[in-house]
PDB file of N, CA and C in Angstrom:
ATOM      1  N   UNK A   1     146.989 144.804 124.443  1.00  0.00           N
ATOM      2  CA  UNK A   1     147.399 143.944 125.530  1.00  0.00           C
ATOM      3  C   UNK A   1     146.590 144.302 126.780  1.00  0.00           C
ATOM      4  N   UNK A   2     146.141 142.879 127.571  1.00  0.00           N
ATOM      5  CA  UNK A   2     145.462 143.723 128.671  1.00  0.00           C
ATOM      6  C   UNK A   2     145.973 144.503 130.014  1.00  0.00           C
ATOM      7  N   UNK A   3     147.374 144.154 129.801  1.00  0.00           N
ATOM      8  CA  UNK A   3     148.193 145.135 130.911  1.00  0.00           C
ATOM      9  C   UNK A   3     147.980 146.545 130.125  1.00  0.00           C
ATOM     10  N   UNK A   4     148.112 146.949 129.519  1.00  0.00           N
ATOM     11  CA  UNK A   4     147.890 147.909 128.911  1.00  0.00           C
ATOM     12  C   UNK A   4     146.510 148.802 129.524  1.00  0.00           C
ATOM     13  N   UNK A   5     145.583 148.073 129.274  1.00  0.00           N
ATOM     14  CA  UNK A   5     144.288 148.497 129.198  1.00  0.00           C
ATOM     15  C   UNK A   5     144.141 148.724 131.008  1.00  0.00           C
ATOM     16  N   UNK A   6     144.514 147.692 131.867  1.00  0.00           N
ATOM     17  CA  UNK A   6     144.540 148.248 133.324  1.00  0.00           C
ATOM     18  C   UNK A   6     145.564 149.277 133.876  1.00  0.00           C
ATOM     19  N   UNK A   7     146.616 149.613 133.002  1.00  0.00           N
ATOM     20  CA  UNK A   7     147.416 150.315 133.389  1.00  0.00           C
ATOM     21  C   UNK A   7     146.621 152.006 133.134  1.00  0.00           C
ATOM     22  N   UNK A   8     145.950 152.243 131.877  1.00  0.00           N
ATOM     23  CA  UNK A   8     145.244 153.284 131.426  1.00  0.00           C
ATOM     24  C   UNK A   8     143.932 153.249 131.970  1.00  0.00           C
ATOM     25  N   UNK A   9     142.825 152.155 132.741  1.00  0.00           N
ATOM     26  CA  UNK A   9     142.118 152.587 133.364  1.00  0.00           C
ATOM     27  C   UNK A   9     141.617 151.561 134.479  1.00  0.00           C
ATOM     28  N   UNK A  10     142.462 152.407 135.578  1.00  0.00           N
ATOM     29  CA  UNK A  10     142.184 151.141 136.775  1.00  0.00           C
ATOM     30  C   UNK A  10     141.679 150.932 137.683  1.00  0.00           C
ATOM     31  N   UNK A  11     140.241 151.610 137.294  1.00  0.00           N
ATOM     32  CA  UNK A  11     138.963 150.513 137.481  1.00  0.00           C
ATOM     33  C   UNK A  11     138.684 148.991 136.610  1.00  0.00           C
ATOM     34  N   UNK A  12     139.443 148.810 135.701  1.00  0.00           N
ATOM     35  CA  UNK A  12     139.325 147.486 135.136  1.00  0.00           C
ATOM     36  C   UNK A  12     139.574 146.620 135.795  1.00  0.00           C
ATOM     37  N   UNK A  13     138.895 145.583 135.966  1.00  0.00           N
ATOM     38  CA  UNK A  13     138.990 144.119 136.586  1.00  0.00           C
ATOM     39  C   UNK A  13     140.342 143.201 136.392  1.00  0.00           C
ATOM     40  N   UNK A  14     141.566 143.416 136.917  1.00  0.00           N
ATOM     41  CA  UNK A  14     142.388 142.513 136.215  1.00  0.00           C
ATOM     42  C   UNK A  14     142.416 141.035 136.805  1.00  0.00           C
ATOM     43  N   UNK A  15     140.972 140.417 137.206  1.00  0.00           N
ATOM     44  CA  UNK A  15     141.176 139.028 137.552  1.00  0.00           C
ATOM     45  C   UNK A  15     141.702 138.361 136.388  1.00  0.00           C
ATOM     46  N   UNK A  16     141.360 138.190 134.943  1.00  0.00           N
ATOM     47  CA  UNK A  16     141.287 137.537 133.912  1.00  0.00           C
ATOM     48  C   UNK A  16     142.844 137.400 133.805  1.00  0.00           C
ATOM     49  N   UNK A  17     143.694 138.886 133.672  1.00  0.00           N
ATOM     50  CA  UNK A  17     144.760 138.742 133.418  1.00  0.00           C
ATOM     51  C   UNK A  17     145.637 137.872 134.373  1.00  0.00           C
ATOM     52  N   UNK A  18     145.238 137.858 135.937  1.00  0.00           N
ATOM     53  CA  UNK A  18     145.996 137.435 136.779  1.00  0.00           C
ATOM     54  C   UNK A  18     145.642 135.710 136.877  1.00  0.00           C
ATOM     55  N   UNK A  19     144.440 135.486 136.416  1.00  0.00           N
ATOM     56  CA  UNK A  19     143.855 134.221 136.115  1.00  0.00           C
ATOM     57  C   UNK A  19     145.062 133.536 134.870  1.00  0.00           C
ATOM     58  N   UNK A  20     145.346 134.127 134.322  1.00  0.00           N
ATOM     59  CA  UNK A  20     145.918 133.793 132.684  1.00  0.00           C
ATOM     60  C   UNK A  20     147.280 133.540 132.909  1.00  0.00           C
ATOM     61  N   UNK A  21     147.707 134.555 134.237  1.00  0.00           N
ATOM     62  CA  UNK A  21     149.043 134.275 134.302  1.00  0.00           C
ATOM     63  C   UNK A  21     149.476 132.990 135.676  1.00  0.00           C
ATOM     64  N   UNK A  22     148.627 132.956 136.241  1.00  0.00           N
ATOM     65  CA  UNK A  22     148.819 132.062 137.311  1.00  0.00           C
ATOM     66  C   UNK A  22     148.372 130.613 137.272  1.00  0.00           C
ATOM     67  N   UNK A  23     147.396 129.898 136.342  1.00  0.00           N
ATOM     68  CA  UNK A  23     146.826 128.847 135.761  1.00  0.00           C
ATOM     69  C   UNK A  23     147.537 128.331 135.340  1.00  0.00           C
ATOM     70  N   UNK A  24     147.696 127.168 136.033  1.00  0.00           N
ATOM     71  CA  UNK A  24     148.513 126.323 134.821  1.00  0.00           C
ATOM     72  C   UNK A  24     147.793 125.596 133.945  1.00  0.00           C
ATOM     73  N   UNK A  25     146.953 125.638 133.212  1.00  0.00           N
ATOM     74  CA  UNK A  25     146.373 125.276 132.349  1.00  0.00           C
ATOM     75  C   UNK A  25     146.070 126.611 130.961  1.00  0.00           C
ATOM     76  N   UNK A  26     146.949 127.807 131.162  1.00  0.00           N
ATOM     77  CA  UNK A  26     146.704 128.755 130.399  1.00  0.00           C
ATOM     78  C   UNK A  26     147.692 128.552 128.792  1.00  0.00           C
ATOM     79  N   UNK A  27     148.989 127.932 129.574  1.00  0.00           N
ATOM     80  CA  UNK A  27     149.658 127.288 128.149  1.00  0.00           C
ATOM     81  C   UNK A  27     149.684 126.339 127.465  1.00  0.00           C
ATOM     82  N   UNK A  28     149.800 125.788 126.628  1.00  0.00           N
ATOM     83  CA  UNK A  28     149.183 125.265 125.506  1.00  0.00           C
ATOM     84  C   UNK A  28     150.891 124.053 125.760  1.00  0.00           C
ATOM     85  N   UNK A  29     150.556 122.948 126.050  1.00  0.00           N
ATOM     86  CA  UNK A  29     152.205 122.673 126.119  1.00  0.00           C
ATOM     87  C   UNK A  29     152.334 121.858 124.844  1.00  0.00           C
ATOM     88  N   UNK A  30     153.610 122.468 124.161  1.00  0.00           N
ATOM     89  CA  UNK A  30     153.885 121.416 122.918  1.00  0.00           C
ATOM     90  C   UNK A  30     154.600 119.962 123.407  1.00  0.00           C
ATOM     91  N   UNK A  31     154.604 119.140 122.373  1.00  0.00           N
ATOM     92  CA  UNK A  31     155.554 117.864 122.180  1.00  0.00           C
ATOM     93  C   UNK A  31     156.822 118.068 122.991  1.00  0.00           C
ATOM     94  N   UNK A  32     157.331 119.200 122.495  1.00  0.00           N
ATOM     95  CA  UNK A  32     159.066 119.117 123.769  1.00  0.00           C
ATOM     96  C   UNK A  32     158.467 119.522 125.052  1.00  0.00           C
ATOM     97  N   UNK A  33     157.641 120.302 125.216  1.00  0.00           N
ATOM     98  CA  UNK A  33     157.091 121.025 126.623  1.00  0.00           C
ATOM     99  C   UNK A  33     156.873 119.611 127.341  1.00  0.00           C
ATOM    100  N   UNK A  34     156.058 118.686 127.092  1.00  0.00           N
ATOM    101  CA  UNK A  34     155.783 117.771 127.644  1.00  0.00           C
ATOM    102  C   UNK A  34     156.357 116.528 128.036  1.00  0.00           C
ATOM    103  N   UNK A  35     158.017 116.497 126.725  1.00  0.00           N
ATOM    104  CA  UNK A  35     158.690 115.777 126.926  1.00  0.00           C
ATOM    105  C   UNK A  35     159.492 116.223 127.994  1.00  0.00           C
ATOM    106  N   UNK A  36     160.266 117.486 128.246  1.00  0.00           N
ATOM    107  CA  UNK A  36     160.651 118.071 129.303  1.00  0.00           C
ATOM    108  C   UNK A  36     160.099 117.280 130.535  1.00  0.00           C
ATOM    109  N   UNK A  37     158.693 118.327 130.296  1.00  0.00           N
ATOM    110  CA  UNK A  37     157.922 118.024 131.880  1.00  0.00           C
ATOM    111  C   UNK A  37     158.229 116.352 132.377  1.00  0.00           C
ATOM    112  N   UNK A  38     157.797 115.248 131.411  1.00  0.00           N
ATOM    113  CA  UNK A  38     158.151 113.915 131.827  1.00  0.00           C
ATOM    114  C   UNK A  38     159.316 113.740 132.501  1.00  0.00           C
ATOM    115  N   UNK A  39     160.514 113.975 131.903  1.00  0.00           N
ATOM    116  CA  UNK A  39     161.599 114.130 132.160  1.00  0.00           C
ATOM    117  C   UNK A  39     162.639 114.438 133.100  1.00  0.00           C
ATOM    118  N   UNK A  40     161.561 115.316 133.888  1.00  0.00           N
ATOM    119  CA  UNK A  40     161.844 116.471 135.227  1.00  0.00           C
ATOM    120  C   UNK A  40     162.580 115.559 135.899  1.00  0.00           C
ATOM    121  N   UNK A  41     161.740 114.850 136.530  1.00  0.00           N
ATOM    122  CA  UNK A  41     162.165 114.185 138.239  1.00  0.00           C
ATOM    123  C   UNK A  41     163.315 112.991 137.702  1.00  0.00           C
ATOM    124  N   UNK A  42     163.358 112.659 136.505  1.00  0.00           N
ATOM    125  CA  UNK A  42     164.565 111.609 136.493  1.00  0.00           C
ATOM    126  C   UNK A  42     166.120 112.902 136.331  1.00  0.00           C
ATOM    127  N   UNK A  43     165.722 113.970 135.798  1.00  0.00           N
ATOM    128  CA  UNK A  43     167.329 115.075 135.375  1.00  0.00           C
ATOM    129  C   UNK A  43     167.455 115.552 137.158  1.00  0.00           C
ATOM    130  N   UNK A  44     166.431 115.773 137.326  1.00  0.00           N
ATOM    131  CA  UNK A  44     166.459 116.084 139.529  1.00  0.00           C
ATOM    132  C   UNK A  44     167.334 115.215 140.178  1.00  0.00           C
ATOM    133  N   UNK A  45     167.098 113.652 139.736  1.00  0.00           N
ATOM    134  CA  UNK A  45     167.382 112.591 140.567  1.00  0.00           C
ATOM    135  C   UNK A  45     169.122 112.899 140.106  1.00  0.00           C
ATOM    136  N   UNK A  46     169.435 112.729 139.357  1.00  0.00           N
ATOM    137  CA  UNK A  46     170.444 112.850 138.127  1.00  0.00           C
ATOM    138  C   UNK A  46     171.378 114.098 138.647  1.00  0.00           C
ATOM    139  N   UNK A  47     171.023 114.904 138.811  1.00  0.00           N
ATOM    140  CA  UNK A  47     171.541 116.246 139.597  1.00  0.00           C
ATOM    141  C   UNK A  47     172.383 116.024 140.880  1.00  0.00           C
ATOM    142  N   UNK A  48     170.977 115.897 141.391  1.00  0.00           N
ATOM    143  CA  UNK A  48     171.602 115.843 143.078  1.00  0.00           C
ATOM    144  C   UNK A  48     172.245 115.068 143.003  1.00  0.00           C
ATOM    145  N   UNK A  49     172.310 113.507 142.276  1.00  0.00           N
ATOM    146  CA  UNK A  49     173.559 112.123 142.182  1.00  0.00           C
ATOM    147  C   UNK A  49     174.774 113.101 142.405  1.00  0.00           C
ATOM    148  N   UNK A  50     174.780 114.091 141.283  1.00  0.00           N
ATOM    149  CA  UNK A  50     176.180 114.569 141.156  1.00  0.00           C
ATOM    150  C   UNK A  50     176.968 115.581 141.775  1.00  0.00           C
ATOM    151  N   UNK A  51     175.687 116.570 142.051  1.00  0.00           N
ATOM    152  CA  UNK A  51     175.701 116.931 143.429  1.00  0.00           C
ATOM    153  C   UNK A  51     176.571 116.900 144.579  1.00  0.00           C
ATOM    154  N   UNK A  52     175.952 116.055 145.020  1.00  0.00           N
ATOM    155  CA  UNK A  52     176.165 115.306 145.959  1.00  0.00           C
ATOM    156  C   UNK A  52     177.777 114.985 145.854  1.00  0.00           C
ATOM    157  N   UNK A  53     178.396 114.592 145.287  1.00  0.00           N
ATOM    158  CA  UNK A  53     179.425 114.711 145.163  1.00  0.00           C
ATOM    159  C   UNK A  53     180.473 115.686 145.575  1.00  0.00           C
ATOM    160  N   UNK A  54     180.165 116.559 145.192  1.00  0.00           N
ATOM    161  CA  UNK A  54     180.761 117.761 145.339  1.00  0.00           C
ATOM    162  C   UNK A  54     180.323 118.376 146.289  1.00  0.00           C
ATOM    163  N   UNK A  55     179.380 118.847 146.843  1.00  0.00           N
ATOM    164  CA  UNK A  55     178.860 119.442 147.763  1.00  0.00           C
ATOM    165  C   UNK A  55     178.045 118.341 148.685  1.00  0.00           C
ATOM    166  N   UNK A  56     179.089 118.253 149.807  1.00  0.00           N
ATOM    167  CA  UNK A  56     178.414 117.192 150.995  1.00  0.00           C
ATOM    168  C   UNK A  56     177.265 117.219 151.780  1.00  0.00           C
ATOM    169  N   UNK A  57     176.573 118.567 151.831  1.00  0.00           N
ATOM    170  CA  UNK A  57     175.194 118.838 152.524  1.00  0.00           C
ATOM    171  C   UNK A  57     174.688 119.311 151.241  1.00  0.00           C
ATOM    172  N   UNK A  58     174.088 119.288 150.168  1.00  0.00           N
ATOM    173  CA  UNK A  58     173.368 119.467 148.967  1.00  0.00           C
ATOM    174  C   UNK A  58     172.641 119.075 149.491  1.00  0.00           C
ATOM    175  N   UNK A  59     171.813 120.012 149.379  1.00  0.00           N
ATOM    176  CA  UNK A  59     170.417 119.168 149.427  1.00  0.00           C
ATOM    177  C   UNK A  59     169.157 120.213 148.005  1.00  0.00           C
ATOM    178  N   UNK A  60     167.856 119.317 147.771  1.00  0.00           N
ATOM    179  CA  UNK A  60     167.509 119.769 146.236  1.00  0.00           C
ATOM    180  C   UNK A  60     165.831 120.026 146.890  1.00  0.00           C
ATOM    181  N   UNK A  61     165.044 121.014 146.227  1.00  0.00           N
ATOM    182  CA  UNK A  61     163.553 121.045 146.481  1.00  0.00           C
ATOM    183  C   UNK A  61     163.254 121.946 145.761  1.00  0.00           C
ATOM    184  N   UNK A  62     161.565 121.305 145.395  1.00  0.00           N
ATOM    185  CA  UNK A  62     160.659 121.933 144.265  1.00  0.00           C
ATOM    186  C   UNK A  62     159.704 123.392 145.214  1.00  0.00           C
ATOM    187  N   UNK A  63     160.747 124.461 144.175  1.00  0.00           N
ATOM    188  CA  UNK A  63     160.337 125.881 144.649  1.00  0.00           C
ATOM    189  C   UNK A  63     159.396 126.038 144.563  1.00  0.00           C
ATOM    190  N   UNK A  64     158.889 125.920 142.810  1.00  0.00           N
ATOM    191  CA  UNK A  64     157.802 126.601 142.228  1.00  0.00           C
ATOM    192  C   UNK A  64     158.358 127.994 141.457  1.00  0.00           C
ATOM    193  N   UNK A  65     157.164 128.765 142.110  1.00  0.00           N
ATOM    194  CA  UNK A  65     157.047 129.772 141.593  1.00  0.00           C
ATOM    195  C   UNK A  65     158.312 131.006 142.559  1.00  0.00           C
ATOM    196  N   UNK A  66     158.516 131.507 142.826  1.00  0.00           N
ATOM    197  CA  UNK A  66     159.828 132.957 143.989  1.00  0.00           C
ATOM    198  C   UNK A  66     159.457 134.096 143.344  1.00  0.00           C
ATOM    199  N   UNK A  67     159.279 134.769 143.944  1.00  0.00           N
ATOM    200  CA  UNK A  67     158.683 136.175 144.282  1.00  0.00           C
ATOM    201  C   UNK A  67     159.125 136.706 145.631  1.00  0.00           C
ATOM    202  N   UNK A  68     159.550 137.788 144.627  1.00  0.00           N
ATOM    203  CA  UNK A  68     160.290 138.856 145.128  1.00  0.00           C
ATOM    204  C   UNK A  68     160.125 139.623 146.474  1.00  0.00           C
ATOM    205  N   UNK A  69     160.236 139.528 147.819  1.00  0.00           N
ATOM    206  CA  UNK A  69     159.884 140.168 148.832  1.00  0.00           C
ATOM    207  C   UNK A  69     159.139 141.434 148.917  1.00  0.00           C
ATOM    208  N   UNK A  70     160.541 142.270 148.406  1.00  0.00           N
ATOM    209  CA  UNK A  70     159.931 143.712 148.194  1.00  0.00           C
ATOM    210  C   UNK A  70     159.129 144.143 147.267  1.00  0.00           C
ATOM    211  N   UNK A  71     159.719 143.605 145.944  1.00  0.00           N
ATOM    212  CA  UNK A  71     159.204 144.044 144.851  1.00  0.00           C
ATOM    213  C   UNK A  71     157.760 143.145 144.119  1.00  0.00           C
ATOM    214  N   UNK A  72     156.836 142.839 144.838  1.00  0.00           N
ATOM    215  CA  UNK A  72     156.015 141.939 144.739  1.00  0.00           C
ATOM    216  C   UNK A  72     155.664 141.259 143.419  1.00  0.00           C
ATOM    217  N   UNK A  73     155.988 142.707 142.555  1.00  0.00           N
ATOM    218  CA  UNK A  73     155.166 142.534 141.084  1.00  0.00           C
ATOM    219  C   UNK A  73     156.436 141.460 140.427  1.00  0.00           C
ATOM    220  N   UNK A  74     157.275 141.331 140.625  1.00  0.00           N
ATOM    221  CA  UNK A  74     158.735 140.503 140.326  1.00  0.00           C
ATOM    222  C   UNK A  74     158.516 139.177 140.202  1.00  0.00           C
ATOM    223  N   UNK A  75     158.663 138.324 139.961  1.00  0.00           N
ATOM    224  CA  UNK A  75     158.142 136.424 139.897  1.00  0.00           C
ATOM    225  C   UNK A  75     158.533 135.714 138.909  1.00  0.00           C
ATOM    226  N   UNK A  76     159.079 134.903 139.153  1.00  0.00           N
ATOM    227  CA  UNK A  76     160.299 133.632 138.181  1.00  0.00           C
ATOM    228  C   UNK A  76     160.127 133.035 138.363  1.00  0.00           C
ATOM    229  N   UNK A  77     160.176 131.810 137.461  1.00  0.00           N
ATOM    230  CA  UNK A  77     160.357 130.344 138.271  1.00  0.00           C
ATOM    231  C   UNK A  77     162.332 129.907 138.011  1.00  0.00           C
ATOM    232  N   UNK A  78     162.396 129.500 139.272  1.00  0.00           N
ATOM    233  CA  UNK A  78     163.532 129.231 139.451  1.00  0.00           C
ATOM    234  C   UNK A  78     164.770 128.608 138.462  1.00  0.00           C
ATOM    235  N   UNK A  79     163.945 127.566 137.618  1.00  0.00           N
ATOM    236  CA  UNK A  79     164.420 127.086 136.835  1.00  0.00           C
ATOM    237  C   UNK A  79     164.603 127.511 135.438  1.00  0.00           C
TER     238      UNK A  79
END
């Protein structure tokens, strides 16, 4: 693994790895991946409808990526 290999000698270049993980073009998206992705902004719209309901100041927005203040190396996507 190449975390591995920068962790044991770090003079290694880890652009590639950080390239691999930050690209969105690094995963390969299947048939459901893509049906999902289509899907997104109508289950969003769909949400907040209901939302909204219940919670009178709801309000909804596209995070992305959240990372961790302190702990830099930390990073999720929200969803």
């Amino acid at each position: 693994m190449r975390f591995d290999t920068i962790r044991k000698d770090p003079s290694t270049n880890p652009s590639k790895l950080v390239e691999s993980i930050l690209s969105q073009s690094a995963a390969n998206q299947t048939k459901a991946m893509k049906h999902g992705v289509s899907l997104e902004p109508f289950a969003k719209k769909a949400y907040t409808r209901i939302a909204m309901k219940t919670h009178k100041k709801f309000k909804s927005s596209d995070s992305g990526l959240a990372i961790d203040k302190e702990n830099t190396f930390i990073a999720a996507s929200e969803d």
